[in-house]
PDB file of N, CA and C in Angstrom:
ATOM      1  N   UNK A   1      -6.721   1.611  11.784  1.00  0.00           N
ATOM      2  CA  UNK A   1      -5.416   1.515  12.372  1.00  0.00           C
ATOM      3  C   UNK A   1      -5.574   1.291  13.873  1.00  0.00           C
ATOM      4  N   UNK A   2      -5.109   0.628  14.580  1.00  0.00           N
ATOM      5  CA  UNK A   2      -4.906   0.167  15.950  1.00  0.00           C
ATOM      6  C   UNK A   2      -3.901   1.263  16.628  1.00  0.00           C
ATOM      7  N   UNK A   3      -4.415   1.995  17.714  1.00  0.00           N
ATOM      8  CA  UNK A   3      -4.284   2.399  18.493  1.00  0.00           C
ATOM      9  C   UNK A   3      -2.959   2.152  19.469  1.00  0.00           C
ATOM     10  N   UNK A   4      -1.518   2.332  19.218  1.00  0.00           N
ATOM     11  CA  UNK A   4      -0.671   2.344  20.380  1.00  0.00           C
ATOM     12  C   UNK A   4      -0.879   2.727  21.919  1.00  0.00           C
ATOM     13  N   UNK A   5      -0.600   1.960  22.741  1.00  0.00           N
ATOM     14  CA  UNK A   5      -0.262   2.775  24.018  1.00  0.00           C
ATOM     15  C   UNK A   5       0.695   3.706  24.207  1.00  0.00           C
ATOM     16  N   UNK A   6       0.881   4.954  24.350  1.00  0.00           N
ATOM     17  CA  UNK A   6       1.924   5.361  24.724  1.00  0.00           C
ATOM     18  C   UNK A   6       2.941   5.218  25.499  1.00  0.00           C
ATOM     19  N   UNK A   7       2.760   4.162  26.485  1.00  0.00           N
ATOM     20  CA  UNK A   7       3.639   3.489  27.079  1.00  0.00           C
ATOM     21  C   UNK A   7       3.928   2.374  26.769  1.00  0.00           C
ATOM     22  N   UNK A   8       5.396   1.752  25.940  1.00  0.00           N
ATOM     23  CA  UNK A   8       5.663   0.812  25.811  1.00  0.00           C
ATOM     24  C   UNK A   8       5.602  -0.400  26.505  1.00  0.00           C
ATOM     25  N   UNK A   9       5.588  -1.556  26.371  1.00  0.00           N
ATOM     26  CA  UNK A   9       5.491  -3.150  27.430  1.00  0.00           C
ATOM     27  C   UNK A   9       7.298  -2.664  27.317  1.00  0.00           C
ATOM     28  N   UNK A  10       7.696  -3.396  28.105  1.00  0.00           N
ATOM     29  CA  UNK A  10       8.899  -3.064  28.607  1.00  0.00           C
ATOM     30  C   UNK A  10       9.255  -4.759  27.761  1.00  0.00           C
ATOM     31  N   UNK A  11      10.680  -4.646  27.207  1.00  0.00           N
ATOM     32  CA  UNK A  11      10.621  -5.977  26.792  1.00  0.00           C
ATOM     33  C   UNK A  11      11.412  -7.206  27.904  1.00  0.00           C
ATOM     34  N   UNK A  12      11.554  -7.415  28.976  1.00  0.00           N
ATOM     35  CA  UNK A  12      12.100  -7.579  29.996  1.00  0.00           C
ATOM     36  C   UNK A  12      10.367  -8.368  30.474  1.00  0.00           C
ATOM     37  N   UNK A  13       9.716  -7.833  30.256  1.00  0.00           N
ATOM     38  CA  UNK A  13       8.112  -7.782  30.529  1.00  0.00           C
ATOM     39  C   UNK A  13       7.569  -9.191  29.836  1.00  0.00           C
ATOM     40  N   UNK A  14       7.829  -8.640  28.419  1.00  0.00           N
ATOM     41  CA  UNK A  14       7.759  -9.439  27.639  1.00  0.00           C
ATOM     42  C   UNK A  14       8.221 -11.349  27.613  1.00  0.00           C
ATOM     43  N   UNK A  15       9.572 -10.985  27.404  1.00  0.00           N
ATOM     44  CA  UNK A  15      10.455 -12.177  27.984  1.00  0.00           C
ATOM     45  C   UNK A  15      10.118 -13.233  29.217  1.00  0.00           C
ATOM     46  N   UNK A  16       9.703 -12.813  30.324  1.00  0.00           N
ATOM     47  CA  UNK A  16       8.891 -13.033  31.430  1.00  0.00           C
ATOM     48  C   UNK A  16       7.673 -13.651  31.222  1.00  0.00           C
ATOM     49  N   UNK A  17       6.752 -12.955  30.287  1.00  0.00           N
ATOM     50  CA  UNK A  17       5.754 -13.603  30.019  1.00  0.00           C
ATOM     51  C   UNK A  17       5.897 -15.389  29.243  1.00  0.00           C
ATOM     52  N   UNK A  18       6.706 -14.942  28.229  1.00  0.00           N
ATOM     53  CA  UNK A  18       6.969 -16.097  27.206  1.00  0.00           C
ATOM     54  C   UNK A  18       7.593 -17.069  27.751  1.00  0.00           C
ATOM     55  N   UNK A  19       8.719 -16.574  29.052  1.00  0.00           N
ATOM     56  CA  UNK A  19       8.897 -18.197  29.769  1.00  0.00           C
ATOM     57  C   UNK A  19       7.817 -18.747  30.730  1.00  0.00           C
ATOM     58  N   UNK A  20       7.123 -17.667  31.069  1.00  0.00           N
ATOM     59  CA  UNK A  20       6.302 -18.222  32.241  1.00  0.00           C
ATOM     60  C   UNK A  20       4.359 -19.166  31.446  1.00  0.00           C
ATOM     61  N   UNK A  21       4.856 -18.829  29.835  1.00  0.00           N
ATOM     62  CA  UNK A  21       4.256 -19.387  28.897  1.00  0.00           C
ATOM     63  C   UNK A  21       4.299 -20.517  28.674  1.00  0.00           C
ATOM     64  N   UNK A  22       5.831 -20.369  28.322  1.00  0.00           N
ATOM     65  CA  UNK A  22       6.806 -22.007  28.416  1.00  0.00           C
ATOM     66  C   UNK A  22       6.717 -22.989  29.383  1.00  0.00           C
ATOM     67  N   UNK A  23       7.235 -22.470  30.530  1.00  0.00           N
ATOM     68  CA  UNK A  23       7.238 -22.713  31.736  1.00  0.00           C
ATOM     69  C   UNK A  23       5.484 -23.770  31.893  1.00  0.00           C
ATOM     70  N   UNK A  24       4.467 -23.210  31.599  1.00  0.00           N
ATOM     71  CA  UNK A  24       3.340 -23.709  31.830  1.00  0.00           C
ATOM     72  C   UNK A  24       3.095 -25.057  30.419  1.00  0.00           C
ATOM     73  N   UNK A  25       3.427 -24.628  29.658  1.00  0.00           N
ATOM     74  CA  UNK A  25       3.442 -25.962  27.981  1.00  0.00           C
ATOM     75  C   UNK A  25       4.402 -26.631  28.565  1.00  0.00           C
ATOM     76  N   UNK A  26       5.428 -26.834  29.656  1.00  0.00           N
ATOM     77  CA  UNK A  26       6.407 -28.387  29.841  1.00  0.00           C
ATOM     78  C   UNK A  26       5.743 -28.811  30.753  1.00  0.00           C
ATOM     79  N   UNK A  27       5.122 -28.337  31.883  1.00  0.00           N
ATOM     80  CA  UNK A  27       4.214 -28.675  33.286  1.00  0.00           C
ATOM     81  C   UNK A  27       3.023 -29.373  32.796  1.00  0.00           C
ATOM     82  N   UNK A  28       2.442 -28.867  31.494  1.00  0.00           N
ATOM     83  CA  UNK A  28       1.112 -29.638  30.906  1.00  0.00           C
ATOM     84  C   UNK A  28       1.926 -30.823  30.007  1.00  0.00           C
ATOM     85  N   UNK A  29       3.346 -30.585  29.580  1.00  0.00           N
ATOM     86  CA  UNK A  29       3.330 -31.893  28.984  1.00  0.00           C
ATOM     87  C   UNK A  29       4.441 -33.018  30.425  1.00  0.00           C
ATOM     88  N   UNK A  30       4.162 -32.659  31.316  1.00  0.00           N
ATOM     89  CA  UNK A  30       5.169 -33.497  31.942  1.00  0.00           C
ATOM     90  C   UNK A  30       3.608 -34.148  32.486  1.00  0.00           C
ATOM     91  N   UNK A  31       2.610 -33.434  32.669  1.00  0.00           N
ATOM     92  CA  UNK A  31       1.630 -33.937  33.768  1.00  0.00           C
ATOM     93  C   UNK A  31       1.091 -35.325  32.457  1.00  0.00           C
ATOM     94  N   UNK A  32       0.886 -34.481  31.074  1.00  0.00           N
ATOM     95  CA  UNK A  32       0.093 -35.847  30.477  1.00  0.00           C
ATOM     96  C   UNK A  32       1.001 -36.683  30.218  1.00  0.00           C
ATOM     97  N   UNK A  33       1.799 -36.651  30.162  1.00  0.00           N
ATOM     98  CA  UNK A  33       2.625 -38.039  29.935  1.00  0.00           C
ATOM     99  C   UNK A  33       3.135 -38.330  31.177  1.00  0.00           C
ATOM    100  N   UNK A  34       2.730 -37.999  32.585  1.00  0.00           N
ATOM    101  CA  UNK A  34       3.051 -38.853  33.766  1.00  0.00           C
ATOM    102  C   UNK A  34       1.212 -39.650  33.940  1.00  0.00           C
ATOM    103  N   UNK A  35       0.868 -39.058  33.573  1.00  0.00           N
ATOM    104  CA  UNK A  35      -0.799 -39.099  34.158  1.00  0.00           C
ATOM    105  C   UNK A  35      -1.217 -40.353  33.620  1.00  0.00           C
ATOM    106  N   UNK A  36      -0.859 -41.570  32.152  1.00  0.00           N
ATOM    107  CA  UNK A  36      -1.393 -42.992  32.307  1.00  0.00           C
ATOM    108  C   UNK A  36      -0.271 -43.603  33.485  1.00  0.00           C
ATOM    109  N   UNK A  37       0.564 -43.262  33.534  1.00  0.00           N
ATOM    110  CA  UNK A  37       1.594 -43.844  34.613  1.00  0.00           C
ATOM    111  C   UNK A  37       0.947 -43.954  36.376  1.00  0.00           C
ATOM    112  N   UNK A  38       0.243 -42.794  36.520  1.00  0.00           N
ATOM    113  CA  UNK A  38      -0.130 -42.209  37.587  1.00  0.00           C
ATOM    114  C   UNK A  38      -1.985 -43.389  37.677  1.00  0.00           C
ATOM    115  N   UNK A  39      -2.521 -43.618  36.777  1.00  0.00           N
ATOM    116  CA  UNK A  39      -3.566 -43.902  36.481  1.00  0.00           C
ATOM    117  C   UNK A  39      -3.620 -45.861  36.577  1.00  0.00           C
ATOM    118  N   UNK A  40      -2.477 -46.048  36.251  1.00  0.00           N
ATOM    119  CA  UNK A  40      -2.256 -47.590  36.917  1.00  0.00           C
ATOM    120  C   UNK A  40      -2.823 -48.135  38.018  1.00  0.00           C
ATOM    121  N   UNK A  41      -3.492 -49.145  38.642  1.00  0.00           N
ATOM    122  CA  UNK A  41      -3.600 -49.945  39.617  1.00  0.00           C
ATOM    123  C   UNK A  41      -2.572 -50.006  40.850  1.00  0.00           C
ATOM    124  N   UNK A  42      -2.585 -49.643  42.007  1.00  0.00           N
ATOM    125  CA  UNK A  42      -1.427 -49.928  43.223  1.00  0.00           C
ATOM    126  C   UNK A  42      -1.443 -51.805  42.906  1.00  0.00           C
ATOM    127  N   UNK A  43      -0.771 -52.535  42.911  1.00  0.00           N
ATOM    128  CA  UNK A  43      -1.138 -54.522  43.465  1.00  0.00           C
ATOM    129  C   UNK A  43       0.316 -54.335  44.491  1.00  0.00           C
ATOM    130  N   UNK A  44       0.732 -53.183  44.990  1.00  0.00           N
ATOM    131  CA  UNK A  44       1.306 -53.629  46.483  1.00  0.00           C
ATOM    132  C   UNK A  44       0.854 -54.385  47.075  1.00  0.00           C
ATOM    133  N   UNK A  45       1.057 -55.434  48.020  1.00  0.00           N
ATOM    134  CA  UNK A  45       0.739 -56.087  49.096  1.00  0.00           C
ATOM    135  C   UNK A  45       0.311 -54.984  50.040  1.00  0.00           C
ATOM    136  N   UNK A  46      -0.992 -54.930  50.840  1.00  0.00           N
ATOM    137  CA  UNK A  46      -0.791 -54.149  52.157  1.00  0.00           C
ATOM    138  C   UNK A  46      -0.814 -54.719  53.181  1.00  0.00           C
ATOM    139  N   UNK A  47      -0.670 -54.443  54.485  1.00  0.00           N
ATOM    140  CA  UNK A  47      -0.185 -54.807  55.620  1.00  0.00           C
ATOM    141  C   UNK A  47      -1.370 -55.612  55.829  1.00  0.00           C
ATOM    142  N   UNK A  48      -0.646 -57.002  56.287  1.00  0.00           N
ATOM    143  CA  UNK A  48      -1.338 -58.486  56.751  1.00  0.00           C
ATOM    144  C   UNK A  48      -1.582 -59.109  55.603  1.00  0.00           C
ATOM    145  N   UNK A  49      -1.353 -58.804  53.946  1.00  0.00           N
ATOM    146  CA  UNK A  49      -1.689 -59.388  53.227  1.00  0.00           C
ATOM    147  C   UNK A  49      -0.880 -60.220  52.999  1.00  0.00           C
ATOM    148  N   UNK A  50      -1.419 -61.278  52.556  1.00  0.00           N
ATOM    149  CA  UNK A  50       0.067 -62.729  51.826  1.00  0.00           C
ATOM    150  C   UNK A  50       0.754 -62.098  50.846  1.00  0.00           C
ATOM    151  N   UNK A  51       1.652 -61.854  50.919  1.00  0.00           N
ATOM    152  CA  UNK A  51       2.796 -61.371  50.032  1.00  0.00           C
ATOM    153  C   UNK A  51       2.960 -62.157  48.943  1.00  0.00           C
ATOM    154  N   UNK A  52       3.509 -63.343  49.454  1.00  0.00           N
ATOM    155  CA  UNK A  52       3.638 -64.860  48.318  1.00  0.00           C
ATOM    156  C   UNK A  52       2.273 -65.210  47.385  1.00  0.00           C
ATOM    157  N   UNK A  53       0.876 -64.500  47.696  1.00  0.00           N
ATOM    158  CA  UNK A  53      -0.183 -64.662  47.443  1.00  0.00           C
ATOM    159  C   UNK A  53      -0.158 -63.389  45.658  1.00  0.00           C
ATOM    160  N   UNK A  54       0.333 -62.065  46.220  1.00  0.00           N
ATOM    161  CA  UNK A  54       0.622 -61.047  45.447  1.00  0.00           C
ATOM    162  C   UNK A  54       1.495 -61.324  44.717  1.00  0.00           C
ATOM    163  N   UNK A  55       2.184 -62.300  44.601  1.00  0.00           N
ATOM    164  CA  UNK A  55       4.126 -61.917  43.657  1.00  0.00           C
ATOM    165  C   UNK A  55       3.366 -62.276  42.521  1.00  0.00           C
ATOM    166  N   UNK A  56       4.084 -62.183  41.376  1.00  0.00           N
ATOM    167  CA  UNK A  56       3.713 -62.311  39.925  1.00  0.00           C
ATOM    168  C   UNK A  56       4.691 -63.044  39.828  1.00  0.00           C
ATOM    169  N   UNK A  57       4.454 -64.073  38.821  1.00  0.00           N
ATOM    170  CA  UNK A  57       5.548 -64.890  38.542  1.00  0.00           C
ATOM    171  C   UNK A  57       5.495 -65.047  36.971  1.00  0.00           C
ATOM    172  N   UNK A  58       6.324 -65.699  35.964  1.00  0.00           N
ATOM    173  CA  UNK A  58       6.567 -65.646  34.953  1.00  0.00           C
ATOM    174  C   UNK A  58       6.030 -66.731  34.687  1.00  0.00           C
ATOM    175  N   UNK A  59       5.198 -66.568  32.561  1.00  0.00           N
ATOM    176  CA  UNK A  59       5.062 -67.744  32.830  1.00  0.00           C
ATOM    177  C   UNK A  59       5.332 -68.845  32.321  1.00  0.00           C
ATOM    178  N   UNK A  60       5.329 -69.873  32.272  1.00  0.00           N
ATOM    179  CA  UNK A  60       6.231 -71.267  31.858  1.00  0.00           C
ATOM    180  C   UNK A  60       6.317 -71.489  30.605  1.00  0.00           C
ATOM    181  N   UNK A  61       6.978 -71.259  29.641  1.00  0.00           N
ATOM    182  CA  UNK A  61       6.877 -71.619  28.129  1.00  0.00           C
ATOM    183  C   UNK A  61       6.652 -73.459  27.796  1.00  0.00           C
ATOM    184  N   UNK A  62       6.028 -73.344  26.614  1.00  0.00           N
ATOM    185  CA  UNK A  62       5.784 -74.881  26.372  1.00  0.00           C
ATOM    186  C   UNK A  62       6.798 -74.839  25.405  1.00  0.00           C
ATOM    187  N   UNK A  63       7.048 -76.297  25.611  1.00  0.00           N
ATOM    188  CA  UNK A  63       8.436 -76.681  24.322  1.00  0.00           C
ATOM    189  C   UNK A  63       7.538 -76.798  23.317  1.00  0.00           C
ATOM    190  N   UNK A  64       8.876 -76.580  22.127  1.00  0.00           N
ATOM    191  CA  UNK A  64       8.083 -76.466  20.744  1.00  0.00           C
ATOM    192  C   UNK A  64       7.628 -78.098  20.085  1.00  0.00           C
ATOM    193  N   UNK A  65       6.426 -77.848  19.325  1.00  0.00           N
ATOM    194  CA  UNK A  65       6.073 -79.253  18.760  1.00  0.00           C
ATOM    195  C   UNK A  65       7.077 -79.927  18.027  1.00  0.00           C
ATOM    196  N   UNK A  66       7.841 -79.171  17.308  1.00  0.00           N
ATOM    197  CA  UNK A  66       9.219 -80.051  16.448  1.00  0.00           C
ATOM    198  C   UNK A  66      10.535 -78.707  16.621  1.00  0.00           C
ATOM    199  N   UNK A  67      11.789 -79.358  16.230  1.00  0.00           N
ATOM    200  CA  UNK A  67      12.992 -78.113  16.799  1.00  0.00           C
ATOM    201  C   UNK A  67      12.885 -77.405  15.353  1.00  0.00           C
ATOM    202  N   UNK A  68      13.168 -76.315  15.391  1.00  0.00           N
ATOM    203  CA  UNK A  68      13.241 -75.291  14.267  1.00  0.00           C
ATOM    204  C   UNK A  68      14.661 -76.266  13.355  1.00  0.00           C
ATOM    205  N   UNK A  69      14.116 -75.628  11.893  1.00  0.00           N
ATOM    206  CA  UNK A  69      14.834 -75.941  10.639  1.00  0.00           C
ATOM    207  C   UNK A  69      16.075 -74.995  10.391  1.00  0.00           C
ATOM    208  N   UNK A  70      17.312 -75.335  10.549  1.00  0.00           N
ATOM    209  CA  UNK A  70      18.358 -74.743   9.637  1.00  0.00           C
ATOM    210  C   UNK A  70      18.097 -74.187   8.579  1.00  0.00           C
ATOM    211  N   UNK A  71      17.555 -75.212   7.854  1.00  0.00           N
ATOM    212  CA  UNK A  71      17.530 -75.095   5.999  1.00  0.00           C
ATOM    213  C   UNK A  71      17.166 -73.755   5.847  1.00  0.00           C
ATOM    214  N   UNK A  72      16.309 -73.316   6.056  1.00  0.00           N
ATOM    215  CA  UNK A  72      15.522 -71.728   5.394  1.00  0.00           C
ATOM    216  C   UNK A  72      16.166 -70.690   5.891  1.00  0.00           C
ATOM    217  N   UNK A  73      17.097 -70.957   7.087  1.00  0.00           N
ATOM    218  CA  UNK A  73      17.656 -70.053   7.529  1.00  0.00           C
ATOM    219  C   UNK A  73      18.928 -69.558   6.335  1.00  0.00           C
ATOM    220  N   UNK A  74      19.878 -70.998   6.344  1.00  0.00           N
ATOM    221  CA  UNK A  74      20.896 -71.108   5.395  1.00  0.00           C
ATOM    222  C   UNK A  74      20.280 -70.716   4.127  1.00  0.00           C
ATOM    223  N   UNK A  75      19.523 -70.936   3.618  1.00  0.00           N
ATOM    224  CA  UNK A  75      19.007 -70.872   1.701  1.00  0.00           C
ATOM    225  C   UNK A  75      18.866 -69.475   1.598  1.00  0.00           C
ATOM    226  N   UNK A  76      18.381 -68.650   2.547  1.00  0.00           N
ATOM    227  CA  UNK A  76      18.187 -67.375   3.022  1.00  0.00           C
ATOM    228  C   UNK A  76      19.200 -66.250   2.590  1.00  0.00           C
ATOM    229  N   UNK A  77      20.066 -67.306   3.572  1.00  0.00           N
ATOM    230  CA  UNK A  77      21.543 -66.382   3.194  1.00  0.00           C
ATOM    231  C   UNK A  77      22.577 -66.494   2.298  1.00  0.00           C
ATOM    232  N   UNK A  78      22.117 -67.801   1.446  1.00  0.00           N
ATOM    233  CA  UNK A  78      23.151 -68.024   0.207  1.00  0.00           C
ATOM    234  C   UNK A  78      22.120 -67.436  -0.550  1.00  0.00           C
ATOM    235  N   UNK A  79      21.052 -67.001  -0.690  1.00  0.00           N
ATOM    236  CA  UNK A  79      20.376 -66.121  -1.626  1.00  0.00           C
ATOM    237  C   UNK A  79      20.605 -64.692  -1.944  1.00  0.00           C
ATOM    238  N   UNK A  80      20.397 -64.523  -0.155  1.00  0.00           N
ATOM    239  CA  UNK A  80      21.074 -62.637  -0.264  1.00  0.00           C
ATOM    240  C   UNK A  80      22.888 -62.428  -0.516  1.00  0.00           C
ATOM    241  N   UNK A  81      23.481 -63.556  -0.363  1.00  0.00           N
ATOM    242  CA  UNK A  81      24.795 -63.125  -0.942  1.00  0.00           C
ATOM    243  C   UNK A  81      24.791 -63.464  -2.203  1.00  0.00           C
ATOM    244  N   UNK A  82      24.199 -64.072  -2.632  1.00  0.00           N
ATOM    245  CA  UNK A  82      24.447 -64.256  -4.005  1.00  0.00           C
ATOM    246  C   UNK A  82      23.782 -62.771  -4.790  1.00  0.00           C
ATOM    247  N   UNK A  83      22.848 -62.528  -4.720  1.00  0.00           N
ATOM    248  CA  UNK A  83      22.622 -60.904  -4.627  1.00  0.00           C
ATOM    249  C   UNK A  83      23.271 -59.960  -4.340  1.00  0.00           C
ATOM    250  N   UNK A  84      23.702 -59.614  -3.492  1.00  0.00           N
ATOM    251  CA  UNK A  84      25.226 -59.104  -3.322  1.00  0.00           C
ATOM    252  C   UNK A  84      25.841 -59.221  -4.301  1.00  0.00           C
ATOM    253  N   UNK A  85      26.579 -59.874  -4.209  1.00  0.00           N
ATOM    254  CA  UNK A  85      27.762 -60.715  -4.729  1.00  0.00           C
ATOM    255  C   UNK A  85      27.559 -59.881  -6.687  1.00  0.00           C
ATOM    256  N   UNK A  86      26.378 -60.487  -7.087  1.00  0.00           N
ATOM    257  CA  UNK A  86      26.198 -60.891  -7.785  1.00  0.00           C
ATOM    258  C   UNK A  86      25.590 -59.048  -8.785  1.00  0.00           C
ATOM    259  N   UNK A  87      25.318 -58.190  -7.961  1.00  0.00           N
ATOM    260  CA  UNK A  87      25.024 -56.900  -7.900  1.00  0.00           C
ATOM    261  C   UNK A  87      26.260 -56.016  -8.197  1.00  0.00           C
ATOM    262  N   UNK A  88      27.262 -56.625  -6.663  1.00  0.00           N
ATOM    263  CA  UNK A  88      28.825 -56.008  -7.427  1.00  0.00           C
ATOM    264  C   UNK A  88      29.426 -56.459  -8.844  1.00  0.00           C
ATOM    265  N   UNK A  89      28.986 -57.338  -9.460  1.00  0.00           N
ATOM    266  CA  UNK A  89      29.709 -57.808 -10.599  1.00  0.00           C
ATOM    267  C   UNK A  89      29.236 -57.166 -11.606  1.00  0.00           C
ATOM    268  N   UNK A  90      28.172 -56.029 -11.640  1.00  0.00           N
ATOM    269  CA  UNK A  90      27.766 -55.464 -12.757  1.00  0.00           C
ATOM    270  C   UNK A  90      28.679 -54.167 -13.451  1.00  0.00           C
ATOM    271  N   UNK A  91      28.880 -54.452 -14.386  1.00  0.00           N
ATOM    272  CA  UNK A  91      30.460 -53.527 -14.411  1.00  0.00           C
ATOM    273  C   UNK A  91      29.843 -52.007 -15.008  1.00  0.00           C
ATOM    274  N   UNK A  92      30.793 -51.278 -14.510  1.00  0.00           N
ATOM    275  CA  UNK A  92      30.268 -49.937 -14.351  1.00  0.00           C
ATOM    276  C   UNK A  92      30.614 -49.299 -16.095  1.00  0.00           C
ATOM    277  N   UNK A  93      29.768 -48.238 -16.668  1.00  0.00           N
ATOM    278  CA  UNK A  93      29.858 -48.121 -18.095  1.00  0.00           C
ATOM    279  C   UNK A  93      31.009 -46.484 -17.597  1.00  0.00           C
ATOM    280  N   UNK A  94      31.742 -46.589 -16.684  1.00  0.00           N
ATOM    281  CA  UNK A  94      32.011 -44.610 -16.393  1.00  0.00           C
ATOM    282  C   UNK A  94      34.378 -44.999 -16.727  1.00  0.00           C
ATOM    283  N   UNK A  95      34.006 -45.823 -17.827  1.00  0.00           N
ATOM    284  CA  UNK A  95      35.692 -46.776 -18.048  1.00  0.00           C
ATOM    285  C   UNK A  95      37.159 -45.465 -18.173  1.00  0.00           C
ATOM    286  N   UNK A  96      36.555 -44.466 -19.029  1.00  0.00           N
ATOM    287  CA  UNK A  96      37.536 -43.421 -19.631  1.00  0.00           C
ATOM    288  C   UNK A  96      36.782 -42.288 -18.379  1.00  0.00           C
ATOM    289  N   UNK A  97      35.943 -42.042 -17.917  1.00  0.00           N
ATOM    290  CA  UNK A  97      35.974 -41.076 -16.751  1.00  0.00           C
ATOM    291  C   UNK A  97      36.432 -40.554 -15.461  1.00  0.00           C
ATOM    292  N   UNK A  98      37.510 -42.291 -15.384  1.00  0.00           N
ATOM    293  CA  UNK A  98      38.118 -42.115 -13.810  1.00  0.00           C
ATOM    294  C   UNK A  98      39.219 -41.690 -13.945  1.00  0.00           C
TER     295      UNK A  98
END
């Protein structure tokens, strides 16, 4: 059998502990999920550097080899409505239950 203290932890004591518990599990999860953020590269420009040299720019898309097809789009969707469609028409066996 384990041994009581005769003096109780005060639960006020207690409480204190468990936020300052808490308190430490949001500080470890705020640090690792700031910390790849934090772990990034600076590419500021610094002073005297070409600025226009640093900018990032976007980059140029190539046009497509032929324009996209309607057809598969449309066949697509007269397929799934017809599914639909065609799903509601199955008649329900529940005739004398409603």
């Amino acid at each position: 059998m384990i041994a009581r203290s005769p003096i109780p932890t005060p639960p006020r004591t207690r409480q204190r502990s468990r936020a300052a518990a808490l308190g430490a599990v949001l500080a470890g999860a705020v640090f690792l999920a700031a910390a790849p953020a934090a772990a990034q590269p600076n590419n500021r420009p610094r002073p005297g550097q070409n600025q226009a040299a640093s900018e990032l720019r976007p980059p140029i898309p190539s046009l497509p080899s032929k324009p996209a097809s309607n057809f598969m789009m449309i066949l697509v969707g007269v397929i799934l409505t017809g599914l639909v469609v065609g799903a509601n028409m199955i008649p329900s066996k529940r005739s004398h239950q409603d």
